[in-house]
N, C-alpha and C. Protein backbone atom coordinates (compact mmCIF):
# COMPACT_ATOMS: atom_id res chain seq x y z
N UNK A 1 70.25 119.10 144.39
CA UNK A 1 71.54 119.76 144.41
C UNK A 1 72.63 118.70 144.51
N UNK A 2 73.71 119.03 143.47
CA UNK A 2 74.72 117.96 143.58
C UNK A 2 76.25 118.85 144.42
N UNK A 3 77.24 118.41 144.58
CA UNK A 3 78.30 119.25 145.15
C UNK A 3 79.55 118.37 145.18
N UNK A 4 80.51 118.64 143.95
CA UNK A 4 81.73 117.89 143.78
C UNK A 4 82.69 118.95 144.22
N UNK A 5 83.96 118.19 144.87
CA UNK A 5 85.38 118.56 144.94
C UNK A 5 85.89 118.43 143.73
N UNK A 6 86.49 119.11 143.24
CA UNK A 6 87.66 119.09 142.26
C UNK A 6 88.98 118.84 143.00
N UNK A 7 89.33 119.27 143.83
CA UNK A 7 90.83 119.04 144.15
C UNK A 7 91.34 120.76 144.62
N UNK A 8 92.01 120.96 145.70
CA UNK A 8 92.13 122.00 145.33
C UNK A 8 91.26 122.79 146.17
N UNK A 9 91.27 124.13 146.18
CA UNK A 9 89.85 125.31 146.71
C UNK A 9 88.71 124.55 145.47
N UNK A 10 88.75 124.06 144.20
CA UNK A 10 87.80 124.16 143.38
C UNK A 10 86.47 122.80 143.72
N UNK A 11 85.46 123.44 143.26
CA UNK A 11 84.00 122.69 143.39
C UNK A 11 83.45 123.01 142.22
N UNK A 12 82.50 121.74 141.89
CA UNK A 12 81.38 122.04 140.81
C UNK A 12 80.38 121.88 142.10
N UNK A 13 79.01 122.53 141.61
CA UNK A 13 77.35 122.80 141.85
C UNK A 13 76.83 122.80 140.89
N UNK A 14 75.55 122.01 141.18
CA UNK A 14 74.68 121.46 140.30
C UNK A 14 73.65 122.05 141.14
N UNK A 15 72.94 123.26 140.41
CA UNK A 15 71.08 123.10 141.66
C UNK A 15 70.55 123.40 140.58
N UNK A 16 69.28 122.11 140.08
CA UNK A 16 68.57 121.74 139.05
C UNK A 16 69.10 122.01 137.67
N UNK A 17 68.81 122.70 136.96
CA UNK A 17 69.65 122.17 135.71
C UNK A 17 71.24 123.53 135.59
N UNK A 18 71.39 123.79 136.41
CA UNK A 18 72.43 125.39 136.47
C UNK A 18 73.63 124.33 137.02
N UNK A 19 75.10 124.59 136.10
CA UNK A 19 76.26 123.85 136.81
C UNK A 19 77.45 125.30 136.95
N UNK A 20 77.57 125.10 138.02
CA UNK A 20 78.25 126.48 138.36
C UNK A 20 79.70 125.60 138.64
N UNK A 21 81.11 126.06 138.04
CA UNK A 21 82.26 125.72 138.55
C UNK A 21 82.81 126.65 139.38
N UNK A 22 82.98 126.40 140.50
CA UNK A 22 83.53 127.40 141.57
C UNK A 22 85.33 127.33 141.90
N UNK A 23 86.06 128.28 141.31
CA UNK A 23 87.22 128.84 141.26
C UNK A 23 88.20 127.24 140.76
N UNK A 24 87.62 127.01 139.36
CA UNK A 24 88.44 125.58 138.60
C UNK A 24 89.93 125.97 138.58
N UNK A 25 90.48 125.32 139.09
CA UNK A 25 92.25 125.42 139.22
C UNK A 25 92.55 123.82 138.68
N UNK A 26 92.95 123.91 136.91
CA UNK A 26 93.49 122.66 136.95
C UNK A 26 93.98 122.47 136.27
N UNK A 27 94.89 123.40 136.27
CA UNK A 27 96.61 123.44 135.68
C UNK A 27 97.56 122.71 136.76
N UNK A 28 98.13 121.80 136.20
CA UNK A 28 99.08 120.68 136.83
C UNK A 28 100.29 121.64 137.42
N UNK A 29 100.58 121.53 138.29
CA UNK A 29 101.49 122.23 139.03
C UNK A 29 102.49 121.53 140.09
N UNK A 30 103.49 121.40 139.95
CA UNK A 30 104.30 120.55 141.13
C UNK A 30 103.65 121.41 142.05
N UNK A 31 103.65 122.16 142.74
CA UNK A 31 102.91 123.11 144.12
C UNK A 31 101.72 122.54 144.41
N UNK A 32 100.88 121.60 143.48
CA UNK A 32 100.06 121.52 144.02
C UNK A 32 99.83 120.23 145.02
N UNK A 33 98.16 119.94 146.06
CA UNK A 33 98.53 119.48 146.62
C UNK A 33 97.82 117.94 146.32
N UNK A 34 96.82 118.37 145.19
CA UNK A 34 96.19 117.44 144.67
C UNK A 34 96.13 117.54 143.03
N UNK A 35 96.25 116.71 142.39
CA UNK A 35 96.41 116.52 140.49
C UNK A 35 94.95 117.00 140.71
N UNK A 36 94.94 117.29 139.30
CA UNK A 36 93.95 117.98 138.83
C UNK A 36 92.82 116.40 138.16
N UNK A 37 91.67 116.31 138.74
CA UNK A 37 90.72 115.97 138.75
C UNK A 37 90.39 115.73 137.21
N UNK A 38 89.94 117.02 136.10
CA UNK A 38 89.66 117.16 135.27
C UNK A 38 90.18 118.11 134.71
N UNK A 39 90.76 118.11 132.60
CA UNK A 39 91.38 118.48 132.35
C UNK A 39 90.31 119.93 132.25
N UNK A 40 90.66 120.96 131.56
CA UNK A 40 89.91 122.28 131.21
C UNK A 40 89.14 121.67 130.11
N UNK A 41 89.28 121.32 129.17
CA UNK A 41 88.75 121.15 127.31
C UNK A 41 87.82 119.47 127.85
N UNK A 42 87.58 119.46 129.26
CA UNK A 42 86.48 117.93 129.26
C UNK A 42 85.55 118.97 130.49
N UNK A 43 85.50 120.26 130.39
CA UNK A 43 84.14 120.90 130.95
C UNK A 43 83.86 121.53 130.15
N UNK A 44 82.23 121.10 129.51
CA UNK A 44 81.82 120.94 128.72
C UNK A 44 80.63 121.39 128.87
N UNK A 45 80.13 121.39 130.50
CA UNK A 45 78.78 121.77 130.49
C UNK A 45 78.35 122.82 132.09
N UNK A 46 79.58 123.40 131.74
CA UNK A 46 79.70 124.81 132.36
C UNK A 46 78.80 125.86 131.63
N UNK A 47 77.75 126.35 133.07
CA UNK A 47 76.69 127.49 133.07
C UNK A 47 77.48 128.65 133.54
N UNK A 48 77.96 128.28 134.67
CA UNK A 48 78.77 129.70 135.31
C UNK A 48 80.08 129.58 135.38
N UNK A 49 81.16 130.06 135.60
CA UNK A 49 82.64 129.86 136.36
C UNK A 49 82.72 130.94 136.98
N UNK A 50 83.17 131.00 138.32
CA UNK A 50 83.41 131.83 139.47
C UNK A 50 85.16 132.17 139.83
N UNK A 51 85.08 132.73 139.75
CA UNK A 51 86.38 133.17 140.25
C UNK A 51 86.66 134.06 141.33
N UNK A 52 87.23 133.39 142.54
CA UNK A 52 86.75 134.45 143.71
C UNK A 52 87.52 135.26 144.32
N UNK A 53 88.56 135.07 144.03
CA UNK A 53 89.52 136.52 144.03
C UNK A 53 90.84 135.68 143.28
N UNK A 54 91.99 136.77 143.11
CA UNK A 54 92.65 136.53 141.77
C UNK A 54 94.19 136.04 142.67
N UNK A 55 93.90 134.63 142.26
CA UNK A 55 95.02 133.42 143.09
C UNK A 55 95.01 132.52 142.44
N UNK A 56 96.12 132.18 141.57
CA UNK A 56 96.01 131.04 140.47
C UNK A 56 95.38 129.93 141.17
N UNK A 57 94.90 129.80 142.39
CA UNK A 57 94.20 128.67 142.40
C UNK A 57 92.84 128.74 142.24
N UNK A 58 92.45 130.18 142.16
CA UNK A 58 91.44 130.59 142.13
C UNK A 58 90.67 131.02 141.02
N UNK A 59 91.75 131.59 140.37
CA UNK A 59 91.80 132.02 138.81
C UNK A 59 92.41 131.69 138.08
N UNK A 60 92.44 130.35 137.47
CA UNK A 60 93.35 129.76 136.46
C UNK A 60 93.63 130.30 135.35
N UNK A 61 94.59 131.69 135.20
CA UNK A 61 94.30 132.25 133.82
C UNK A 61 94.83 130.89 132.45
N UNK A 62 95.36 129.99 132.78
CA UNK A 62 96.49 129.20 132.08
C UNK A 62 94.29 127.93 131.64
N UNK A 63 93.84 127.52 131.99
CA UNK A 63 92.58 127.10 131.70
C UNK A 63 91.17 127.55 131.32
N UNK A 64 91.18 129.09 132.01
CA UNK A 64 89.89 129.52 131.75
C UNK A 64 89.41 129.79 129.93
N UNK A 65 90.65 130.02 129.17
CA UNK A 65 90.36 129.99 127.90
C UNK A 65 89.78 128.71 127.37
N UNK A 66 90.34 127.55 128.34
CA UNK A 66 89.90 126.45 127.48
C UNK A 66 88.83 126.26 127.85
N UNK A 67 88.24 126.50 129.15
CA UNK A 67 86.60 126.44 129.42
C UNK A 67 85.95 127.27 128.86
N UNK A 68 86.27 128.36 128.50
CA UNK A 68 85.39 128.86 127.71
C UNK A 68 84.96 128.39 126.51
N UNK A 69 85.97 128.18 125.80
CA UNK A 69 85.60 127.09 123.97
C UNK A 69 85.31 126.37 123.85
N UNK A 70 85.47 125.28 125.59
CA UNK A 70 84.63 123.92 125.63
C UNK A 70 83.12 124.00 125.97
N UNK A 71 82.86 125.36 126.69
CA UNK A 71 81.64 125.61 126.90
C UNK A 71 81.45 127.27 126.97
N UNK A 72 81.32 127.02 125.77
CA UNK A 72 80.81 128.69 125.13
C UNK A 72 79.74 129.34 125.52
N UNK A 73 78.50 128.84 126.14
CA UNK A 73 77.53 129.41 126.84
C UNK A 73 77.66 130.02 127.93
N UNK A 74 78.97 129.39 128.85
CA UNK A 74 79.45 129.83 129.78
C UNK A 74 79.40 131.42 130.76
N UNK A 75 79.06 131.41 131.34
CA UNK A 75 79.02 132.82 131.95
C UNK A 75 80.21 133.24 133.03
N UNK A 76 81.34 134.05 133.05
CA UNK A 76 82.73 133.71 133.83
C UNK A 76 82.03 134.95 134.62
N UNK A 77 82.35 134.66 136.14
CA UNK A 77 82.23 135.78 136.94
C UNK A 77 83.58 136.21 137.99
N UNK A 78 84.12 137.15 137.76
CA UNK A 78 85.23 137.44 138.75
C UNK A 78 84.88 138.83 139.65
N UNK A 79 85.83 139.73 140.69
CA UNK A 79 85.31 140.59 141.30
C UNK A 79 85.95 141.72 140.05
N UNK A 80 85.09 142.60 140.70
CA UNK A 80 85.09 143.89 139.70
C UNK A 80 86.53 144.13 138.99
N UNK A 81 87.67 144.39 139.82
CA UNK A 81 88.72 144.84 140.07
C UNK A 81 89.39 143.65 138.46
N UNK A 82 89.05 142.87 138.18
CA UNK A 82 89.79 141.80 137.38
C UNK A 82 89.21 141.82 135.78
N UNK A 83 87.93 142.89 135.71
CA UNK A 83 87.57 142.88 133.87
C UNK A 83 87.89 143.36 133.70
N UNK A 84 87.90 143.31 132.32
CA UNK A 84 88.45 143.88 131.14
C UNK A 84 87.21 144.11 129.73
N UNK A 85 87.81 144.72 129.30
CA UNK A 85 86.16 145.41 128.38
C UNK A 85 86.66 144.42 127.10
């Protein structure tokens, strides 16, 4: 098991070959309190993205498009209350 900070509430997890990004916030923001680590379009080898309740730091709507196209296998998980069909 690996376990990075991003900056931020956000973390990557690594347990054996599964890379889960946990709530990626990394849209540049004067508010914030740390620069963003990594851009959206250089995760690349995103299994899951988590989103754990709906707080732009939590839910980057302004990046999650680009993680998705950078890693299209991707599986995005948010709480119920936030899909859309």
């Amino acid at each position: 098991m690996a376990f990075w900070w991003l900056g931020q509430h956000s973390f990557v997890v690594k347990l054996g070959g599964v890379v889960c990004y946990i709530d990626p916030f990394l849209t540049d923001m004067e508010a914030r309190q740390v620069r963003p680590l990594l851009k959206p379009e250089e995760i690349t080898n995103a299994d899951i993205v988590l989103g754990s309740h709906d707080h732009i730091d939590h839910i980057d709507r302004a990046a999650w498009p680009v993680i998705a196209k950078a890693s299209p296998k991707a599986v995005f998980v948010t709480p119920a209350l936030l899909r859309t069909r």
